[in-house]
PDB file of N, CA and C in Angstrom:
ATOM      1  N   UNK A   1      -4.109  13.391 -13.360  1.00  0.00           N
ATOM      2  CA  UNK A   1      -4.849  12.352 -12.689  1.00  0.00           C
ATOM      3  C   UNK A   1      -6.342  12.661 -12.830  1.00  0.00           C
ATOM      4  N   UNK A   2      -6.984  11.406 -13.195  1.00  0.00           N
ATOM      5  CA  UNK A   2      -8.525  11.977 -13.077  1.00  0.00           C
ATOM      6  C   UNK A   2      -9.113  11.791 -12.082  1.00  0.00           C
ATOM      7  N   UNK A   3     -10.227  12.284 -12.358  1.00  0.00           N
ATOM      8  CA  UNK A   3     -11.097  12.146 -10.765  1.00  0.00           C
ATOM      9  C   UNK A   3     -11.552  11.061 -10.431  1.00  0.00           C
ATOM     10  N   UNK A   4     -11.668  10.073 -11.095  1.00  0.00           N
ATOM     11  CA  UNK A   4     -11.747   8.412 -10.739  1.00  0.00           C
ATOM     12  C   UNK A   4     -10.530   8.014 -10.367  1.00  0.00           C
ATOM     13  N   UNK A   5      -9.568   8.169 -10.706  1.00  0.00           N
ATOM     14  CA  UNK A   5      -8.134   7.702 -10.044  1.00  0.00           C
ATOM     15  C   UNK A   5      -7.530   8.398  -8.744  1.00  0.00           C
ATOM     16  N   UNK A   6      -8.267   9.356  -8.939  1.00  0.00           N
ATOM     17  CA  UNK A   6      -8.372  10.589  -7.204  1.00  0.00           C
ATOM     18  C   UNK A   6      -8.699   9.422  -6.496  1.00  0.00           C
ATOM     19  N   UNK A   7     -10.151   9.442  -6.906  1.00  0.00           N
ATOM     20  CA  UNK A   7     -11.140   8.681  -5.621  1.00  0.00           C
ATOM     21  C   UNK A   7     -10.768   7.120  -5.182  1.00  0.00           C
ATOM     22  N   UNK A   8     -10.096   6.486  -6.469  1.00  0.00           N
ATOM     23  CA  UNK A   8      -9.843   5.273  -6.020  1.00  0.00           C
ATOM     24  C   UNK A   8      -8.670   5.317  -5.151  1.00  0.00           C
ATOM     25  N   UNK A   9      -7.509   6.187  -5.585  1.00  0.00           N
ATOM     26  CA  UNK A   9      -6.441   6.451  -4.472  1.00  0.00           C
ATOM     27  C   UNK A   9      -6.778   6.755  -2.950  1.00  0.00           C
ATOM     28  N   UNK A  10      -7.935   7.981  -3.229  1.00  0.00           N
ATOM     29  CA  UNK A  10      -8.242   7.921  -1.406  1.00  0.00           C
ATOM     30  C   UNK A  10      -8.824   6.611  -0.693  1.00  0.00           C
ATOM     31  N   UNK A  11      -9.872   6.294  -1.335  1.00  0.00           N
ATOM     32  CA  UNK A  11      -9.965   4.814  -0.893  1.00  0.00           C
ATOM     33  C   UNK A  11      -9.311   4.048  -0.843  1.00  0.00           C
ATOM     34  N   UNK A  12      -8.383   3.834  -1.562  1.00  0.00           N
ATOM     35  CA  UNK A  12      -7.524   2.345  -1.012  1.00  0.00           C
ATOM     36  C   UNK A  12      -6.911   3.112   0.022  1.00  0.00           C
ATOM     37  N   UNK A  13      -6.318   4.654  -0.117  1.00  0.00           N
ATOM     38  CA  UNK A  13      -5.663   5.178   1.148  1.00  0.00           C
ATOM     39  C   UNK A  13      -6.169   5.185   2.761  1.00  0.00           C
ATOM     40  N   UNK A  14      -7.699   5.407   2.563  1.00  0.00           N
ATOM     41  CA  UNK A  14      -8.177   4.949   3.646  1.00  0.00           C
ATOM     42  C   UNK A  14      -8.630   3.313   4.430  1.00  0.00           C
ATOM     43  N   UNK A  15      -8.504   2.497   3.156  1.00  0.00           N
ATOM     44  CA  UNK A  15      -8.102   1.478   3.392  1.00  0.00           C
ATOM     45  C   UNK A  15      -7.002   0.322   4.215  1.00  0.00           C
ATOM     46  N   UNK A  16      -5.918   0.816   4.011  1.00  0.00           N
ATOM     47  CA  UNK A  16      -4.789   0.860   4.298  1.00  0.00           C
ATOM     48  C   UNK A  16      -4.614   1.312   5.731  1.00  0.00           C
ATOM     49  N   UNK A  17      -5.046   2.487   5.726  1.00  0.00           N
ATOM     50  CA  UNK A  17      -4.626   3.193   7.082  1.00  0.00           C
ATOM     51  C   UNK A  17      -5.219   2.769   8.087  1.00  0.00           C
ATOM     52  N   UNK A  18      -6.693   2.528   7.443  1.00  0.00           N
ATOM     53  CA  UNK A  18      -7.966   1.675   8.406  1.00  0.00           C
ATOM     54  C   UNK A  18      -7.251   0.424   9.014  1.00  0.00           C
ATOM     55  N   UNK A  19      -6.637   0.319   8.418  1.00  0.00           N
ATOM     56  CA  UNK A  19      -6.193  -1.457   8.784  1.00  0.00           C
ATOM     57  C   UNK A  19      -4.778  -1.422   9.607  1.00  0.00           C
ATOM     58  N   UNK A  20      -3.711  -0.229   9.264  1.00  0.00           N
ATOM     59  CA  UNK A  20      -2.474  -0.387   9.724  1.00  0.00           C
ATOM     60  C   UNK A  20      -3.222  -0.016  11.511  1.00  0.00           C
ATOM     61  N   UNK A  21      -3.770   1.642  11.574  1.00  0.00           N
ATOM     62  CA  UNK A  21      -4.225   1.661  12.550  1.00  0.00           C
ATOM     63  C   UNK A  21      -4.871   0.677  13.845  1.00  0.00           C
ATOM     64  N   UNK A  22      -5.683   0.056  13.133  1.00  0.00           N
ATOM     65  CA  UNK A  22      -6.364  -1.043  14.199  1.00  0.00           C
ATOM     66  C   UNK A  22      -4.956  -2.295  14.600  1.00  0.00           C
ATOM     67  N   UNK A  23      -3.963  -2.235  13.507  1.00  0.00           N
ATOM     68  CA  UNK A  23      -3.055  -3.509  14.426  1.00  0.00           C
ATOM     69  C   UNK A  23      -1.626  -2.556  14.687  1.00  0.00           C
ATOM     70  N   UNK A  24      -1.402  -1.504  14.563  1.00  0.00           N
ATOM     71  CA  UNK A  24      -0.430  -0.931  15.453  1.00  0.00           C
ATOM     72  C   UNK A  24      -0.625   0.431  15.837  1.00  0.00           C
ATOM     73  N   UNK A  25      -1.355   1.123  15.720  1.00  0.00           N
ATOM     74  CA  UNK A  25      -1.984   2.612  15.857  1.00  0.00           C
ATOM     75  C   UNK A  25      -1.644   3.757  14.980  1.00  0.00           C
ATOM     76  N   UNK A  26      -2.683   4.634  15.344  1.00  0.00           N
ATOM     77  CA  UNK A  26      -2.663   5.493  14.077  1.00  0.00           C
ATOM     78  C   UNK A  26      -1.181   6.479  13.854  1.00  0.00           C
ATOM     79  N   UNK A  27      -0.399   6.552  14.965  1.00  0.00           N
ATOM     80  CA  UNK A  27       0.833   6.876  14.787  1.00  0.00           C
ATOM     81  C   UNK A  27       1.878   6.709  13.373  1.00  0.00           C
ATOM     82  N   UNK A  28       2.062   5.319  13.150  1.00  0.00           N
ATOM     83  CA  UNK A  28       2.469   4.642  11.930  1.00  0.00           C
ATOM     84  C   UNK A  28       1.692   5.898  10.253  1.00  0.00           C
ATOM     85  N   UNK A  29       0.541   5.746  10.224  1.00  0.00           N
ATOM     86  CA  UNK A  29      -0.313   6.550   9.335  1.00  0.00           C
ATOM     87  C   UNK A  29       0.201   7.795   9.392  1.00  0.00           C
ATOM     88  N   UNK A  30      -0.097   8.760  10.216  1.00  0.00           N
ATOM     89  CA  UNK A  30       0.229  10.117  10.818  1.00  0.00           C
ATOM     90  C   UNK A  30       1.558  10.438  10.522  1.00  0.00           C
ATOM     91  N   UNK A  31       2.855   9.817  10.460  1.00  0.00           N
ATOM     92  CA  UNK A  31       3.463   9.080   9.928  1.00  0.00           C
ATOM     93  C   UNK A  31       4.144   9.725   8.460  1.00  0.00           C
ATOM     94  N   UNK A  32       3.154   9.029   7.984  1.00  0.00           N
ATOM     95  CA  UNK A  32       3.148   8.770   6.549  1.00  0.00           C
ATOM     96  C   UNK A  32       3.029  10.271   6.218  1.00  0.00           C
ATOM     97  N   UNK A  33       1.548  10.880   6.195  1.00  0.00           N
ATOM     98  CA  UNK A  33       1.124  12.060   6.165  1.00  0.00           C
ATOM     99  C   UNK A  33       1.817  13.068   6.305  1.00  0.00           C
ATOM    100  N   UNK A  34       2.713  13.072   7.972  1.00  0.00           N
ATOM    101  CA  UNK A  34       3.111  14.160   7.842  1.00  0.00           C
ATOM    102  C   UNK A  34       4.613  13.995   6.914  1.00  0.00           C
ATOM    103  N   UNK A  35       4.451  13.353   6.422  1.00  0.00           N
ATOM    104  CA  UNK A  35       5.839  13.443   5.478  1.00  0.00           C
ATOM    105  C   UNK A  35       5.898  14.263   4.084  1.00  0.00           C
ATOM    106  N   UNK A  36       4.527  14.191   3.859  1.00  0.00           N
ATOM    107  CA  UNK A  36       4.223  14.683   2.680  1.00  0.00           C
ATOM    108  C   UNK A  36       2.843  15.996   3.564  1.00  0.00           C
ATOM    109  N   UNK A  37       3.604  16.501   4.208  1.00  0.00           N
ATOM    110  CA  UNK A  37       2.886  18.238   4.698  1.00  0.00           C
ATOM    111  C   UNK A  37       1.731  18.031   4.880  1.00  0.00           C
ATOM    112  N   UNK A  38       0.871  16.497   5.470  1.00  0.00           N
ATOM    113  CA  UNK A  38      -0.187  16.689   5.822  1.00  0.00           C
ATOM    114  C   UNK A  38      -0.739  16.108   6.988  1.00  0.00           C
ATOM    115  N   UNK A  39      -1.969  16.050   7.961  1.00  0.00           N
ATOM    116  CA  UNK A  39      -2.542  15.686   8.478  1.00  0.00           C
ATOM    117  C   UNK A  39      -3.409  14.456   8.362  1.00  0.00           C
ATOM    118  N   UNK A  40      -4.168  15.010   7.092  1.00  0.00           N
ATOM    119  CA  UNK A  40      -4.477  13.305   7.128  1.00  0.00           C
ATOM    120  C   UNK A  40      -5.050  13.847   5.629  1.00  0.00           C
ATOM    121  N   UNK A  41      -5.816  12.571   4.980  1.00  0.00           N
ATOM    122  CA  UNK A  41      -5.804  12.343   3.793  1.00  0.00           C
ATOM    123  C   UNK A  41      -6.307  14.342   2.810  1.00  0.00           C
ATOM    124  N   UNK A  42      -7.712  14.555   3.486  1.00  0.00           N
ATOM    125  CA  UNK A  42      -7.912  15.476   2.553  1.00  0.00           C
ATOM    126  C   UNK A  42      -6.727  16.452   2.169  1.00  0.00           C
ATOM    127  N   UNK A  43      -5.633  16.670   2.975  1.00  0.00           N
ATOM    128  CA  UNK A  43      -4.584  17.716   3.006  1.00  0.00           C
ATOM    129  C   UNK A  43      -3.686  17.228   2.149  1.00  0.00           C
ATOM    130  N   UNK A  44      -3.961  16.160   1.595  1.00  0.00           N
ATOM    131  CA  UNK A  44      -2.899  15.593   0.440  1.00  0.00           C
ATOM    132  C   UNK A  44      -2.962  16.291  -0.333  1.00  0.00           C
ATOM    133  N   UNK A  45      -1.287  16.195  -0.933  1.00  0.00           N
ATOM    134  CA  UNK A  45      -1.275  16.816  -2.542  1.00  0.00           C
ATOM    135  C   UNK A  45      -1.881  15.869  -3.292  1.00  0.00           C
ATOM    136  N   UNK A  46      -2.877  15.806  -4.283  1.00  0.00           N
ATOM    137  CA  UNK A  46      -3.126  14.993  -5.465  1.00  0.00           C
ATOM    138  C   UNK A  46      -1.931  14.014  -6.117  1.00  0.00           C
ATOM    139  N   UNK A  47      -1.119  15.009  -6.625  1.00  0.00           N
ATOM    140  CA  UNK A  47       0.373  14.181  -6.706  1.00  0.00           C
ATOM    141  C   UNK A  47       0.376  13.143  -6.327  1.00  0.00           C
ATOM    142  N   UNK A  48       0.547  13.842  -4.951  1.00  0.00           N
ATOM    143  CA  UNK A  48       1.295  12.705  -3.831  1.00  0.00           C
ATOM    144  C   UNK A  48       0.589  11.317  -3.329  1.00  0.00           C
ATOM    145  N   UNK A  49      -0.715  11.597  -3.928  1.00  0.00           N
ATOM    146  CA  UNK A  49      -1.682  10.304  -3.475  1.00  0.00           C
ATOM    147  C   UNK A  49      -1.028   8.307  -3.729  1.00  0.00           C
ATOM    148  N   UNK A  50      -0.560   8.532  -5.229  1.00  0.00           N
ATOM    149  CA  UNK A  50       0.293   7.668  -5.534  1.00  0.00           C
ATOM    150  C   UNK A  50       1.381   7.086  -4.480  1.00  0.00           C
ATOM    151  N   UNK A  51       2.371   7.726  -4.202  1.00  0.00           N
ATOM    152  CA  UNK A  51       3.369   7.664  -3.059  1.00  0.00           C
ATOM    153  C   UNK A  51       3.021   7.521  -1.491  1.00  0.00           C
ATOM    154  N   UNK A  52       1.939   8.378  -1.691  1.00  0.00           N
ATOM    155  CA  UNK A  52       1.559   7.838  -0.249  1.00  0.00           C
ATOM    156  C   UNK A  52       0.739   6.484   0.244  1.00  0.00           C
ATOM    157  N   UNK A  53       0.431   6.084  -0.743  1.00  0.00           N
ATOM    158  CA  UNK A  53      -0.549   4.641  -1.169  1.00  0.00           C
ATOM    159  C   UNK A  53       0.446   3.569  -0.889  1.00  0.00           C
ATOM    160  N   UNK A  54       1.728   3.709  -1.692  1.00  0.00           N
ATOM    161  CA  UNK A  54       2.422   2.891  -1.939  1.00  0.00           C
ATOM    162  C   UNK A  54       3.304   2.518  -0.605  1.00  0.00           C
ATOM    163  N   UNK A  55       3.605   3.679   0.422  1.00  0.00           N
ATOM    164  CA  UNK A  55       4.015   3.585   1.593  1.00  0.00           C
ATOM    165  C   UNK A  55       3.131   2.662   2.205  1.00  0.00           C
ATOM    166  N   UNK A  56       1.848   3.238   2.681  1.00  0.00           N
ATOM    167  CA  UNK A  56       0.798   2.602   3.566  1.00  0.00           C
ATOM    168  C   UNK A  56       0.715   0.819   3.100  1.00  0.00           C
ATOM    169  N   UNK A  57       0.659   1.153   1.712  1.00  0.00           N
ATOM    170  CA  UNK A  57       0.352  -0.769   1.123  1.00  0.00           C
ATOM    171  C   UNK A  57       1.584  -1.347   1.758  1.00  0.00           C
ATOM    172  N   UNK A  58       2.619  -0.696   1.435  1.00  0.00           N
ATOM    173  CA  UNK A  58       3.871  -1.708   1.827  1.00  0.00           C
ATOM    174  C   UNK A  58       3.944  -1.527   3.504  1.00  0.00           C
ATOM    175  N   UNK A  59       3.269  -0.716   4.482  1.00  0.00           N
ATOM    176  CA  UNK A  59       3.286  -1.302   5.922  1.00  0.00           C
ATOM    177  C   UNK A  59       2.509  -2.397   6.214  1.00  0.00           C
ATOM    178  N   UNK A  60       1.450  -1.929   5.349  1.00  0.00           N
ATOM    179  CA  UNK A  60       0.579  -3.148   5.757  1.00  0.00           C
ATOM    180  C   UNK A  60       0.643  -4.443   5.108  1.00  0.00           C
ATOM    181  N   UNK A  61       1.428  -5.046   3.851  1.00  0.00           N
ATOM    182  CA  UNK A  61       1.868  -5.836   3.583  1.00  0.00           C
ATOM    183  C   UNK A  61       2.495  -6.635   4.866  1.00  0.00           C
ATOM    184  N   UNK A  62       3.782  -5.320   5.378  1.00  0.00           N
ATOM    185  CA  UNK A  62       4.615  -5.984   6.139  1.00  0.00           C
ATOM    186  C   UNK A  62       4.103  -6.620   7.414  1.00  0.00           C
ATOM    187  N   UNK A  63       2.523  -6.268   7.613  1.00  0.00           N
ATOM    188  CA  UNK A  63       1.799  -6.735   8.732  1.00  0.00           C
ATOM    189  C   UNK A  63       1.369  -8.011   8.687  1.00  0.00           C
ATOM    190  N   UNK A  64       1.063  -8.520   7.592  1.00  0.00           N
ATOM    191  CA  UNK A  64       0.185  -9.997   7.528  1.00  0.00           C
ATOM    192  C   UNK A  64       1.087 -10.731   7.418  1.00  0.00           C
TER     193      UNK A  64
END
């Protein structure tokens, strides 16, 4: 992964979370994270940025 595809992953990741948070709380997010051994975004595996994107998009899909 390069480092432009890093950065765009954390951003949409914080994107996402920004948004699930404010309409059901940050619980849902936290969530996510600790599924993949982390706290919150910086503690991500790189890997895992993909998968965890794809979780968060599809809660918040399921929101609107």
């Amino acid at each position: 992964m390069t480092i432009n595809e890093k950065d765009s992953y954390i951003i949409s990741i914080e994107e996402s979370a920004s948004i699930i948070s404010s309409q059901v709380g940050s619980a849902v997010v936290n969530s996510v994270f600790q599924r993949y051994g982390a706290h919150s975004i910086e503690e991500l595996n790189p890997c895992d940025l993909p998968d965890v994107f794809s979780e968060l998009y599809a809660i918040e899909a399921d929101l609107k």
